[in-house]
C-alpha atoms as a PDB file:
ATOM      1  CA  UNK A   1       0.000   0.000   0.000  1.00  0.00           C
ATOM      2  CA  UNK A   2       1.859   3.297  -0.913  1.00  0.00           C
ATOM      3  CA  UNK A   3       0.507   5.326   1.859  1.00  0.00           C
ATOM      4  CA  UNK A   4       1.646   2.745   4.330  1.00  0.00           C
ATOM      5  CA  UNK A   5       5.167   2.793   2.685  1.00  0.00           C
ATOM      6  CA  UNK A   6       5.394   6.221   2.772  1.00  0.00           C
ATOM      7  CA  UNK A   7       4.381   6.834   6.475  1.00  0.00           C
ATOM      8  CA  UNK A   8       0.940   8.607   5.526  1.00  0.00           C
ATOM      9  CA  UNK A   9      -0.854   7.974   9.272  1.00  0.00           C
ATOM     10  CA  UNK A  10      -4.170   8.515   7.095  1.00  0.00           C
ATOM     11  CA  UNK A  11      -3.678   4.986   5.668  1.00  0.00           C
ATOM     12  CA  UNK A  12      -3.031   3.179   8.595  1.00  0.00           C
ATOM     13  CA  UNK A  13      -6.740   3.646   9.560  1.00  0.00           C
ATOM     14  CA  UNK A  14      -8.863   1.397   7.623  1.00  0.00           C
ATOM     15  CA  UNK A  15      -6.334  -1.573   8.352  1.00  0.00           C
ATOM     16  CA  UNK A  16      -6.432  -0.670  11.818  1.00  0.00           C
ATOM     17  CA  UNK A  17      -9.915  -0.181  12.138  1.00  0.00           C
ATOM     18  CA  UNK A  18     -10.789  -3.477  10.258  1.00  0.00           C
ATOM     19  CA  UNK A  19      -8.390  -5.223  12.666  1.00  0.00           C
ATOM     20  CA  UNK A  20      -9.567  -4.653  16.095  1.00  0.00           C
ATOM     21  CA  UNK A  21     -12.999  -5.083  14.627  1.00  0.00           C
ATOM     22  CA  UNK A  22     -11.553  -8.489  13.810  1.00  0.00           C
ATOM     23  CA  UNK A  23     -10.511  -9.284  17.716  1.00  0.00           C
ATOM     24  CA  UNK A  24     -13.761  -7.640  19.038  1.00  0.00           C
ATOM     25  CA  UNK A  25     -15.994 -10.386  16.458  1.00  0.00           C
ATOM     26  CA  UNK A  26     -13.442 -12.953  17.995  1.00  0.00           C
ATOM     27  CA  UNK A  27     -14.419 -11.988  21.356  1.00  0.00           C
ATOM     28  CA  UNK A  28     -18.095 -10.941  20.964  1.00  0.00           C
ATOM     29  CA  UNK A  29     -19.132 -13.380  19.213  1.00  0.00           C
ATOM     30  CA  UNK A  30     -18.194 -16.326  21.865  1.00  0.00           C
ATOM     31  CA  UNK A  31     -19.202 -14.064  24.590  1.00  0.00           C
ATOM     32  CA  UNK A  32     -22.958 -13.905  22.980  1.00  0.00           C
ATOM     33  CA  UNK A  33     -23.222 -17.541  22.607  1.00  0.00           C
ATOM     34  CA  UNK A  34     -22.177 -18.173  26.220  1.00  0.00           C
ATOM     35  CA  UNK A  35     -24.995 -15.355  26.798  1.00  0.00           C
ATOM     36  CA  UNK A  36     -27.678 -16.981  24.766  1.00  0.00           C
ATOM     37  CA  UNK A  37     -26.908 -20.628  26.058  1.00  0.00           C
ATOM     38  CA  UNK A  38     -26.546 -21.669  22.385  1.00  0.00           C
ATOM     39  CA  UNK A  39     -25.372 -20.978  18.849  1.00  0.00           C
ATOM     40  CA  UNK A  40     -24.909 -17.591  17.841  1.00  0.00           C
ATOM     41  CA  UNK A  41     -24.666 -16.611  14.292  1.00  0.00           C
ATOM     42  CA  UNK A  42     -20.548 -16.048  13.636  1.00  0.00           C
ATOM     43  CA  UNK A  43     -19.183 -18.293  15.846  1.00  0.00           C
ATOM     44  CA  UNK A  44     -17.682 -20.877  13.626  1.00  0.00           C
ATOM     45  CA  UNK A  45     -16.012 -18.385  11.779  1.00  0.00           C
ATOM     46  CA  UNK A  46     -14.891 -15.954  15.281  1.00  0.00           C
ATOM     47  CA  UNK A  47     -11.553 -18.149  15.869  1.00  0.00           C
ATOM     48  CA  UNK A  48     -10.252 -17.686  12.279  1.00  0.00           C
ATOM     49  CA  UNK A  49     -10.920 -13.774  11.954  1.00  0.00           C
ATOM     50  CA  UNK A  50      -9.611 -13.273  15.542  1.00  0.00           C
ATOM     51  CA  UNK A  51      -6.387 -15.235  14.510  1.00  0.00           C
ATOM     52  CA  UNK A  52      -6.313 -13.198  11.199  1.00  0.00           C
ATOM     53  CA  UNK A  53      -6.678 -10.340  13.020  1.00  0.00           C
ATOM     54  CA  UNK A  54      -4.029 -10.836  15.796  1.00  0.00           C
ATOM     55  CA  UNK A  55      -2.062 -11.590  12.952  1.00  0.00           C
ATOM     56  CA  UNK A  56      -2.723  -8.442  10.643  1.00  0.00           C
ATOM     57  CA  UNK A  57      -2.075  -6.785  13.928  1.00  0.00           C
ATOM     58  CA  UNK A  58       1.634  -8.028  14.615  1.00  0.00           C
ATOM     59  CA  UNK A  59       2.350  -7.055  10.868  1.00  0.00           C
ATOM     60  CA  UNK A  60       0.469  -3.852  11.113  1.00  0.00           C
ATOM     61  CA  UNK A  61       2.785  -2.706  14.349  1.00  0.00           C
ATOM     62  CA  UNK A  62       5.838  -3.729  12.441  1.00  0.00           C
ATOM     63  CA  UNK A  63       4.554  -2.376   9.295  1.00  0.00           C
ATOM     64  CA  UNK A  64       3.404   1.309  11.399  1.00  0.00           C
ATOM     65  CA  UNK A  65       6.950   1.584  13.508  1.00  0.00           C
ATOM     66  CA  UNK A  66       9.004   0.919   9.969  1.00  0.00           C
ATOM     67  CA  UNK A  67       7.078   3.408   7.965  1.00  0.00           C
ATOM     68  CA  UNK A  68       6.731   6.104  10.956  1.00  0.00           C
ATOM     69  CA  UNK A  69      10.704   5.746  11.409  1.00  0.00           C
ATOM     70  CA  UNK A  70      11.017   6.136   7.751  1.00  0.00           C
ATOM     71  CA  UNK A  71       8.544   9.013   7.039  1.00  0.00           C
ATOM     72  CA  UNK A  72      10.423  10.678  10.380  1.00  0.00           C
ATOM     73  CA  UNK A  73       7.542  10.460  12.799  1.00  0.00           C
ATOM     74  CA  UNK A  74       9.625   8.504  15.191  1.00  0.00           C
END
């Protein structure tokens, strides 16, 4: 993404944002299940966009220091 690699902080919000909505649907969705006492819609799929997630965001907080260093935000 060129606004990544060039530091732009603007671009680091939609893959931000779309990552910790990731870890909240990985915790909500369990959470509302327990809360219901049975299946709730999303929670097949919860582990595998939380994992995603936690791993878009250990890339993402590589990706932001390497770019903000760069870009001389540091």
């Amino acid at each position: 993404m060129p606004g990544i690699n060039k530091g732009w902080r603007s671009a680091f919000f939609a893959p931000w944002f779309l990552t910790l909505a990731g870890i909240r649907n990985g915790v909500a969705d369990p959470a509302l299940a327990i809360g219901v006492d049975g299946y709730f819609p999303g929670l097949m799929t919860s582990p595998l966009i939380a994992g995603a997630s936690c791993w878009l965001c250990i890339q993402l907080l590589r990706g932001t220091e390497v770019a903000l260093t760069k870009s001389g935000y540091d």
